[in-house]
C-alpha atoms as a PDB file:
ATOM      1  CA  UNK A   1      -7.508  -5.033  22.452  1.00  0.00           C
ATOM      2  CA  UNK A   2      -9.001  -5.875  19.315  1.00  0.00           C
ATOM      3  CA  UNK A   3      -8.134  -4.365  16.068  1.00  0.00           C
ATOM      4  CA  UNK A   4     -10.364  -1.560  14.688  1.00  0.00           C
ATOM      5  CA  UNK A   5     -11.135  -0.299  11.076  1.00  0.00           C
ATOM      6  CA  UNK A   6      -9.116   2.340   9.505  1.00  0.00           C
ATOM      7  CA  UNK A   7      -9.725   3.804   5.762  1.00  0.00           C
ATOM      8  CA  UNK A   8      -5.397   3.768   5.253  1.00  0.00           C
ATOM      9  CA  UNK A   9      -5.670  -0.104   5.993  1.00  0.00           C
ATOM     10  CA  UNK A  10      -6.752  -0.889   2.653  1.00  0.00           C
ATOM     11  CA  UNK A  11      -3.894   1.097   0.351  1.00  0.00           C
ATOM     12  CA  UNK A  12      -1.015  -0.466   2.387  1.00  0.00           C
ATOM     13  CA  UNK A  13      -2.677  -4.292   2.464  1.00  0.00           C
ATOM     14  CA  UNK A  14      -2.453  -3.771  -1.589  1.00  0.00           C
ATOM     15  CA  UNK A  15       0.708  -2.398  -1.998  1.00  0.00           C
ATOM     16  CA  UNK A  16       2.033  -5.145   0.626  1.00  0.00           C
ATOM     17  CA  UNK A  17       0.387  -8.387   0.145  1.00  0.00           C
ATOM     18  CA  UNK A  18       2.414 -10.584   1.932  1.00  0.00           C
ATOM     19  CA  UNK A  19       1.990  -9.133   5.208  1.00  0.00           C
ATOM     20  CA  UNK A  20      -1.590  -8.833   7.374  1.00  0.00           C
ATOM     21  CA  UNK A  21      -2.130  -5.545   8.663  1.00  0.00           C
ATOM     22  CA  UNK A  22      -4.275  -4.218  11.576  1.00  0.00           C
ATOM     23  CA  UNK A  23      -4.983  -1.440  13.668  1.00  0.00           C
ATOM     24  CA  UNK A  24      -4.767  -2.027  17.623  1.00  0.00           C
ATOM     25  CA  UNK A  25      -7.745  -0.934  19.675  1.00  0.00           C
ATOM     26  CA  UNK A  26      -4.659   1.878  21.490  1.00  0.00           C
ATOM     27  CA  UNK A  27      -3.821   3.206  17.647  1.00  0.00           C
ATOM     28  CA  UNK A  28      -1.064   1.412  17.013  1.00  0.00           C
ATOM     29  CA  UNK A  29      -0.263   0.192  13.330  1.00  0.00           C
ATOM     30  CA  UNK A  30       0.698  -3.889  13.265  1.00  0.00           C
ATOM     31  CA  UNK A  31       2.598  -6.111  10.374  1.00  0.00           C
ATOM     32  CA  UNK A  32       2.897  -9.399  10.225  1.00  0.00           C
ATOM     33  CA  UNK A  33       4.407 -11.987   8.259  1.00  0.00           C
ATOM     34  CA  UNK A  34       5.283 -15.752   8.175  1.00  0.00           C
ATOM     35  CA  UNK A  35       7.499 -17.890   6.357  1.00  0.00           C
ATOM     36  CA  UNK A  36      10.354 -16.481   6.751  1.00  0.00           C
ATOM     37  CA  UNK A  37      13.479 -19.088   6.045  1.00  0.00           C
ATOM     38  CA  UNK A  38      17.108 -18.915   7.811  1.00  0.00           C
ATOM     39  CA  UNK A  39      18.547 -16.435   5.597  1.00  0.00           C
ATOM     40  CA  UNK A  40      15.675 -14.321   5.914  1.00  0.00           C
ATOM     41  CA  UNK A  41      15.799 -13.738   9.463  1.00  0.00           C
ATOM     42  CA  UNK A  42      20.286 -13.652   9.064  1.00  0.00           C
ATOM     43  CA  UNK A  43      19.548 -10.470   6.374  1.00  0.00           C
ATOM     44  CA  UNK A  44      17.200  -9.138   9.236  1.00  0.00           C
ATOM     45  CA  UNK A  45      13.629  -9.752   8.396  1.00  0.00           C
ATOM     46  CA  UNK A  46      11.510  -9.698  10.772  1.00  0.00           C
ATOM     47  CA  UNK A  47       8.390 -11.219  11.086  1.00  0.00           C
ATOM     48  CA  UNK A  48       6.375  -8.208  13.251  1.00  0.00           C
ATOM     49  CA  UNK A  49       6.263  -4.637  12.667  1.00  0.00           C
ATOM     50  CA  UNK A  50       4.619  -1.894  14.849  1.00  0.00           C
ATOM     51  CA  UNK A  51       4.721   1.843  14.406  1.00  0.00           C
ATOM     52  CA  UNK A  52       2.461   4.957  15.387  1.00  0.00           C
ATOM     53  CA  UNK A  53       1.127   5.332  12.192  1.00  0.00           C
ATOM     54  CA  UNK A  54       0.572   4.327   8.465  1.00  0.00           C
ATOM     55  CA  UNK A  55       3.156   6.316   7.477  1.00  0.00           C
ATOM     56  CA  UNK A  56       5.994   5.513   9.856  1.00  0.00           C
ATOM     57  CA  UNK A  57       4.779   1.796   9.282  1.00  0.00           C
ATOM     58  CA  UNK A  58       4.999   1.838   5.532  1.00  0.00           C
ATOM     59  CA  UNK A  59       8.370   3.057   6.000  1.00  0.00           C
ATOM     60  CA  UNK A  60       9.411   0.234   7.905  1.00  0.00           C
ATOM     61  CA  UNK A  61       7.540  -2.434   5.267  1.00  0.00           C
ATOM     62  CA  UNK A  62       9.449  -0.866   2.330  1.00  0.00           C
ATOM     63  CA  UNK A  63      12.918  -1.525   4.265  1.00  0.00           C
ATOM     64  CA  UNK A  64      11.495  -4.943   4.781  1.00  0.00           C
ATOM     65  CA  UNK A  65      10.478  -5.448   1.680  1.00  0.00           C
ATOM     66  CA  UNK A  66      14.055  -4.531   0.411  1.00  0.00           C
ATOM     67  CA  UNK A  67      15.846  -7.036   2.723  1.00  0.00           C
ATOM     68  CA  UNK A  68      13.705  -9.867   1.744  1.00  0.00           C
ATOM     69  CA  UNK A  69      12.118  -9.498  -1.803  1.00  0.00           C
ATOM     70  CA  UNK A  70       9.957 -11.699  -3.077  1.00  0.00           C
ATOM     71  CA  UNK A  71      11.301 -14.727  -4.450  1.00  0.00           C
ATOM     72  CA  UNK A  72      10.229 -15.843  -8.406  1.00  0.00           C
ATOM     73  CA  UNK A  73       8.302 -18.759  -8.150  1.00  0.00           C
ATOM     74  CA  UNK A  74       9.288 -22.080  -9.095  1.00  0.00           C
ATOM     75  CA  UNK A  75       8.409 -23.915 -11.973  1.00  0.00           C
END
């Protein structure tokens, strides 16, 4: 099914830029992510996310988000 517009899209897309987030055309809430190196996925980073809702999904994008922060860039 193809994803659908919802107004508490927006808010989570800015407070997690690094992962593209949709709506399914059944309701569910979808992350996703890429680059993710070795020792991201041994900490337990995962690349997909799904949940009933915003809330439940921000939930699991702020545990995320703690097992794999951002890295400073270099230079």
């Amino acid at each position: 099914m193809p994803a659908v517009p919802h107004p508490r899209r927006r808010p989570l897309s800015e407070e997690f830029p690094r992962w593209t987030l949709w709506v399914s055309g059944t309701g569910r809430w979808w992350a996703s992510r890429d680059t993710l190196t070795a020792a991201d996925v041994a900490a337990g980073c995962v690349a997909f996310l799904h949940a009933d809702g915003p809330d439940a999904l921000a939930v699991q994008l702020r545990a995320q988000e703690a097992l794999c922060p951002r890295q400073p860039s270099a230079g």
